[in-house]
N, C-alpha and C. Protein backbone atom coordinates (compact mmCIF):
# COMPACT_ATOMS: atom_id res chain seq x y z
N UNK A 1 34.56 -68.57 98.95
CA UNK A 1 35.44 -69.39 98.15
C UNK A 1 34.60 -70.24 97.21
N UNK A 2 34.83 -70.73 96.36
CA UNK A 2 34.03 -71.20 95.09
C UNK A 2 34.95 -72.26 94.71
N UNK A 3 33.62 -73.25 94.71
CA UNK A 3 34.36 -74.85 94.39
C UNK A 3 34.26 -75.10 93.45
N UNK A 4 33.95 -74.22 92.52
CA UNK A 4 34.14 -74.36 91.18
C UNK A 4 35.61 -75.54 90.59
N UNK A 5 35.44 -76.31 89.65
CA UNK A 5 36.08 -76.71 89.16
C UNK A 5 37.38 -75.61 88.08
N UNK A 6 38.46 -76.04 88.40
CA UNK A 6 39.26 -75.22 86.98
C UNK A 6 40.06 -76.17 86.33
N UNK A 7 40.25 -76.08 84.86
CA UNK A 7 40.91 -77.49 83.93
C UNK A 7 41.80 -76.41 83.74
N UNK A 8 43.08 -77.38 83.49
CA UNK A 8 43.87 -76.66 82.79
C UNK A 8 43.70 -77.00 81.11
N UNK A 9 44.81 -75.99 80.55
CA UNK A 9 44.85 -76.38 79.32
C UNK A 9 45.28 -78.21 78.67
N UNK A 10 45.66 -78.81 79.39
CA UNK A 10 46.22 -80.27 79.05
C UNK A 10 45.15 -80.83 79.87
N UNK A 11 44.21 -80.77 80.99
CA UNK A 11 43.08 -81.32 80.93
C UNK A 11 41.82 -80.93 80.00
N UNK A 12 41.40 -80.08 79.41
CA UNK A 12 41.06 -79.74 78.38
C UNK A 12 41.03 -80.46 76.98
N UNK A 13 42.29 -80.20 77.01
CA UNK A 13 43.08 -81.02 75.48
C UNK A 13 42.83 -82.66 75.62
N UNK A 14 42.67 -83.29 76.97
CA UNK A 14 42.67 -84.50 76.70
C UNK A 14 41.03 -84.97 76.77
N UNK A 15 40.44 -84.33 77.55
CA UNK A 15 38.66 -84.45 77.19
C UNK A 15 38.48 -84.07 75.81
N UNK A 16 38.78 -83.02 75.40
CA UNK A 16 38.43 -82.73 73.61
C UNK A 16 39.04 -84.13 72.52
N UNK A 17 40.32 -84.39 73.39
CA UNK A 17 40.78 -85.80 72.71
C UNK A 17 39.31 -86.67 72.90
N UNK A 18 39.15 -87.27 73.93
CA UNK A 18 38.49 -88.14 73.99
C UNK A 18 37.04 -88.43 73.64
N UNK A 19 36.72 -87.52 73.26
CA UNK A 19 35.22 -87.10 72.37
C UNK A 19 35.93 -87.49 71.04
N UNK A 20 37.51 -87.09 70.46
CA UNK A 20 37.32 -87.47 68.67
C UNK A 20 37.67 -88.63 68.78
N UNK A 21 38.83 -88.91 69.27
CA UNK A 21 39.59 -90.17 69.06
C UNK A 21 39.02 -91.34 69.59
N UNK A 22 38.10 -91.34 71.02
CA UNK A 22 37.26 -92.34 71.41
C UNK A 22 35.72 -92.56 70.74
N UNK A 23 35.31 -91.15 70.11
CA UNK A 23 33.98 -91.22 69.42
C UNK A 23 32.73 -91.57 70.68
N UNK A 24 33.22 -90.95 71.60
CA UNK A 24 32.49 -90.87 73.08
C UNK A 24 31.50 -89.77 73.05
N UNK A 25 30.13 -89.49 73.44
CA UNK A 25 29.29 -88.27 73.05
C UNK A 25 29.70 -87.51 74.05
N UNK A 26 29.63 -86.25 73.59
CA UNK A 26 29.69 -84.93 74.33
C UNK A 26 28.89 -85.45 75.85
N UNK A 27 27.86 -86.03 75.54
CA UNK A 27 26.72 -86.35 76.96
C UNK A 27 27.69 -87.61 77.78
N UNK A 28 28.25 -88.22 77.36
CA UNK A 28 29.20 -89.46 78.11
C UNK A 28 30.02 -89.14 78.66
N UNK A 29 30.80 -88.18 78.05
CA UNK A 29 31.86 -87.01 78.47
C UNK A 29 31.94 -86.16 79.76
N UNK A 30 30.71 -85.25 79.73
CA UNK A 30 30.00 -84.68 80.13
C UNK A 30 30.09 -85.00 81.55
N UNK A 31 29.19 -86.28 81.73
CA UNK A 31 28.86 -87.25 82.98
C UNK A 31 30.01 -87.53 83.84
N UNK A 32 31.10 -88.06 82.64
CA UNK A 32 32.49 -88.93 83.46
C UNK A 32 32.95 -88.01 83.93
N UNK A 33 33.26 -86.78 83.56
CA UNK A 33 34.37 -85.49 84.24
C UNK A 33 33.30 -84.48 85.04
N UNK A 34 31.91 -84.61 85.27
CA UNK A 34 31.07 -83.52 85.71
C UNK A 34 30.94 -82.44 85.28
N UNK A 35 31.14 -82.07 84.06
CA UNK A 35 31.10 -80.50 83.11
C UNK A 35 30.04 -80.90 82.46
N UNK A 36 29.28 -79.54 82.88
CA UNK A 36 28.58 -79.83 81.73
C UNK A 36 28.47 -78.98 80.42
N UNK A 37 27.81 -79.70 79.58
CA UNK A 37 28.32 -80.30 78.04
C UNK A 37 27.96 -78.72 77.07
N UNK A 38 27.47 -78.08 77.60
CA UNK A 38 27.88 -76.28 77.30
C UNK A 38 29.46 -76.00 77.13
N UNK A 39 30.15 -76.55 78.41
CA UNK A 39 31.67 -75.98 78.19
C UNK A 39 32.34 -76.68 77.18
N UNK A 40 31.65 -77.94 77.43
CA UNK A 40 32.75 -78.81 76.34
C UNK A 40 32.51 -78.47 74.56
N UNK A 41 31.32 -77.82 74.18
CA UNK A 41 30.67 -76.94 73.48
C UNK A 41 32.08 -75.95 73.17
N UNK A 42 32.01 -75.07 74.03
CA UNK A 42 32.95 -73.85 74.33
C UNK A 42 34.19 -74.31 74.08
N UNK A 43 34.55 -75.11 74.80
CA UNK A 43 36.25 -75.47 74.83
C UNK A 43 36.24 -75.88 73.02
N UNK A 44 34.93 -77.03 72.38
CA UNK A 44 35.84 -77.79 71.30
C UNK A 44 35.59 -76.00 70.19
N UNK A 45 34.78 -75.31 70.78
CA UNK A 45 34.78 -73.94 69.70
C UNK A 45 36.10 -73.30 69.58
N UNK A 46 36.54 -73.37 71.05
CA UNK A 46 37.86 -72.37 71.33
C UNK A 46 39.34 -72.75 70.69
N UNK A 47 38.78 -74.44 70.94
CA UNK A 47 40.08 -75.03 69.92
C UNK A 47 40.42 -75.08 68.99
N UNK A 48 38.97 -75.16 67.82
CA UNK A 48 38.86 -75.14 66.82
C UNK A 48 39.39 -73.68 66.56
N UNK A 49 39.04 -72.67 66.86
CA UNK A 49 39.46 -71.54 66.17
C UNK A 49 40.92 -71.27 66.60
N UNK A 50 41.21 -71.37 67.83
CA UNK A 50 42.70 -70.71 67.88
C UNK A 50 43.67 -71.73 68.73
N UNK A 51 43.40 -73.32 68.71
CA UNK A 51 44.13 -74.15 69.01
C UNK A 51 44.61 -74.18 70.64
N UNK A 52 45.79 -74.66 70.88
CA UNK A 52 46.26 -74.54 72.35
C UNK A 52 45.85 -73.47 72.87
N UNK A 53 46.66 -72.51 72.51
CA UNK A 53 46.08 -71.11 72.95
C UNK A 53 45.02 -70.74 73.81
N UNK A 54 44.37 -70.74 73.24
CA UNK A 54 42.93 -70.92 73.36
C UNK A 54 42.64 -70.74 75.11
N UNK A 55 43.50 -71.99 75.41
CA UNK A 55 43.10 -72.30 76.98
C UNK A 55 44.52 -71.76 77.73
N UNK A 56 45.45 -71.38 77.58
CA UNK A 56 46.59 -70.72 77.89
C UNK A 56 46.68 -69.25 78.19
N UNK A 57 45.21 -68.94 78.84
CA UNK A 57 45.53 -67.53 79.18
C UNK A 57 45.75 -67.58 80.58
N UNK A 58 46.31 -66.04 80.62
CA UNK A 58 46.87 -66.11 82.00
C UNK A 58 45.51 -65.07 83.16
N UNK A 59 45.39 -65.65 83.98
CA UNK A 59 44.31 -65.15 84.79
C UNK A 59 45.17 -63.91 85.56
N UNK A 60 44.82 -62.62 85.25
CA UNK A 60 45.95 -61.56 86.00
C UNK A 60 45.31 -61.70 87.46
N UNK A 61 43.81 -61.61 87.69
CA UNK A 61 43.29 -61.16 88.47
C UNK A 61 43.50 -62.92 89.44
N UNK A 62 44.06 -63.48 89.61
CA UNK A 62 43.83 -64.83 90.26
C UNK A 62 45.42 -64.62 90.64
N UNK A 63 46.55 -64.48 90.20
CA UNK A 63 48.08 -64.16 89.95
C UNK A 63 47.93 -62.94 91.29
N UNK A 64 47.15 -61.82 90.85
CA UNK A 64 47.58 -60.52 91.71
C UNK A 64 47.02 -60.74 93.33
N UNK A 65 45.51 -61.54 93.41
CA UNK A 65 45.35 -61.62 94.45
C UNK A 65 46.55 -62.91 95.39
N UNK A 66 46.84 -63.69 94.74
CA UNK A 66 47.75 -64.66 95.35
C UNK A 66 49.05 -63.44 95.49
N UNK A 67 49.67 -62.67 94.85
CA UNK A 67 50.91 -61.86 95.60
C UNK A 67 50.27 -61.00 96.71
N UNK A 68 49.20 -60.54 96.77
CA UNK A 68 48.60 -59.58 97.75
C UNK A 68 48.49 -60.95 98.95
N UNK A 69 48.14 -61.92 99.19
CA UNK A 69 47.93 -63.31 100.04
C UNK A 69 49.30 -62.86 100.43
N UNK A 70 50.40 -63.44 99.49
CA UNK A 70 52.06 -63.59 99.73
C UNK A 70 52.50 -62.28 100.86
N UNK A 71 52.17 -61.24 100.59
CA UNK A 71 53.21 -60.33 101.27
C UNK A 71 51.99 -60.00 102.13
N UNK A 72 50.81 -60.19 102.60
CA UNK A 72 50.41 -60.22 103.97
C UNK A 72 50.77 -61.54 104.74
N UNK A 73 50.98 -62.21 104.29
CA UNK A 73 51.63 -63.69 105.08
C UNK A 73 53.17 -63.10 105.61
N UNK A 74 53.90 -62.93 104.72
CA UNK A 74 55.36 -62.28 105.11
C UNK A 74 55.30 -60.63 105.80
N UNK A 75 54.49 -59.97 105.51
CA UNK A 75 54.70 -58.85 106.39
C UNK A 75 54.00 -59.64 108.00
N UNK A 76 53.38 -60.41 107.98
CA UNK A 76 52.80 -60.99 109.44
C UNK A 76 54.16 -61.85 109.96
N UNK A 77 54.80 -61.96 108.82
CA UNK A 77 56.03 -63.36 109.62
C UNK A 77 57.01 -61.76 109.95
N UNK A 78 57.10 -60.94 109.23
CA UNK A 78 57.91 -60.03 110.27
C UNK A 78 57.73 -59.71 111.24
N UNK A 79 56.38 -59.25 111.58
CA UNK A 79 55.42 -58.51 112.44
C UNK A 79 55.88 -59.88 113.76
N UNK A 80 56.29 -61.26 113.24
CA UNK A 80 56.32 -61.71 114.64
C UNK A 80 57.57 -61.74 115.11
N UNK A 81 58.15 -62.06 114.20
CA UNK A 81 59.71 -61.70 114.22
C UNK A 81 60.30 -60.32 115.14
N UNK A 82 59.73 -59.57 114.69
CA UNK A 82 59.97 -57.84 115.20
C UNK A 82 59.79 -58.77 116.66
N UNK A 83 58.87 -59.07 117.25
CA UNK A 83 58.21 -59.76 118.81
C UNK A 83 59.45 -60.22 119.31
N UNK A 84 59.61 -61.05 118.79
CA UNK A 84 60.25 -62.32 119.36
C UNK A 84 61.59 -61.18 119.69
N UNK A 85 62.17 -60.89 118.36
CA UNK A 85 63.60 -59.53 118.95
C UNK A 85 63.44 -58.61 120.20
N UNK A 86 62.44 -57.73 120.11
CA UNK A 86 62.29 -57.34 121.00
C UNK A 86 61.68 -57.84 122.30
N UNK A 87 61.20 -58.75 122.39
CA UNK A 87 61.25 -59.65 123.87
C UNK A 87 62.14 -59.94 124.29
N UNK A 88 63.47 -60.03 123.26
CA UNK A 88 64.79 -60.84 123.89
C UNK A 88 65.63 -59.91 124.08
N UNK A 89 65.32 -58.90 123.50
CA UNK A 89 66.50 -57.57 123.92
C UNK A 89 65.91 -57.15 124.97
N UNK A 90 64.50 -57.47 125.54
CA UNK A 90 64.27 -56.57 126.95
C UNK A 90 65.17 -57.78 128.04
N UNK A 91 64.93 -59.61 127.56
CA UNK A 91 65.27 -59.59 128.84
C UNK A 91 66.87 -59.85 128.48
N UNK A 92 67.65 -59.41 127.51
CA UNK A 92 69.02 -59.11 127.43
C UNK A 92 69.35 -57.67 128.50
N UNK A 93 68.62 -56.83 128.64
CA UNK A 93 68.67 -55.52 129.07
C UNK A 93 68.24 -55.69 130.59
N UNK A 94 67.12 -57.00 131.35
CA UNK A 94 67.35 -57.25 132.32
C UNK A 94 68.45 -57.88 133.54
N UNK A 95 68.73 -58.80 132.19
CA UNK A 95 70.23 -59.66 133.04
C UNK A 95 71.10 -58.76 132.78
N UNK A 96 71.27 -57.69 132.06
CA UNK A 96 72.70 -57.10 132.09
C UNK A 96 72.37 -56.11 133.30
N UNK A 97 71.23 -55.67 134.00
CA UNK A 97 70.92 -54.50 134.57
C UNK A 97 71.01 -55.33 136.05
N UNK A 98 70.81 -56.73 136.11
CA UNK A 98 70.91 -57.88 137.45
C UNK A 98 71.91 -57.79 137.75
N UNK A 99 73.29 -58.14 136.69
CA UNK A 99 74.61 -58.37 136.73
C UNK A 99 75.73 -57.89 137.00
N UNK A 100 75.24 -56.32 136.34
CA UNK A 100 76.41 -55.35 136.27
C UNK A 100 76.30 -55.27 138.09
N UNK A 101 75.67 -55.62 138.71
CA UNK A 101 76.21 -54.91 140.12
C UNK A 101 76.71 -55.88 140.61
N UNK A 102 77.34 -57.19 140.10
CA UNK A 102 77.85 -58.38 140.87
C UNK A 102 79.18 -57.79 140.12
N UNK A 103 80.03 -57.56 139.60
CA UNK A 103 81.21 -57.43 138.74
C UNK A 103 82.29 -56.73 139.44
């Protein structure tokens, strides 16, 4: 697992703010949020050329492994489910097999 940091696009947008509008150096920047000042490089390139966007892509491969997570979590909540039914139909099938000879 990787502790990598991830910004979204509106954390992004507001560090790139705060380098123009505060007139804060890339290196001050840098320090306060722990990036270093390569990305913020990258990000103010990415903005400049194609704006929001830019940071609004969609990660397929981060999306597909979280549904592959999802339906092994739920095929396991069946898998206990199935248990629990069939434990209770055996001892439904015991008391009826106790009983029927008292009737």
């Amino acid at each position: 697992m990787s502790n990598r940091k991830r910004y979204t696009a509106e954390e992004k947008i507001k560090i790139l703010r705060e380098l123009q509008e505060d007139g804060k150096s890339i290196s001050q920047v840098s320090e306060k949020y722990g990036i270093h000042p390569n990305n913020i490089f990258k990000w103010r390139k990415q903005h400049l050329e194609k704006g929001v966007q830019a940071f609004q892509t969609k990660r397929n491969d981060i999306s597909g492994k979280a549904k592959v997570r999802k339906i092994l979590a739920l095929e396991e909540k069946i898998k206990h489910k199935d248990e629990v039914i069939a434990e209770l139909a055996e001892e439904l099938l015991a008391l009826k097999k106790k009983n029927s000879g008292q009737l």
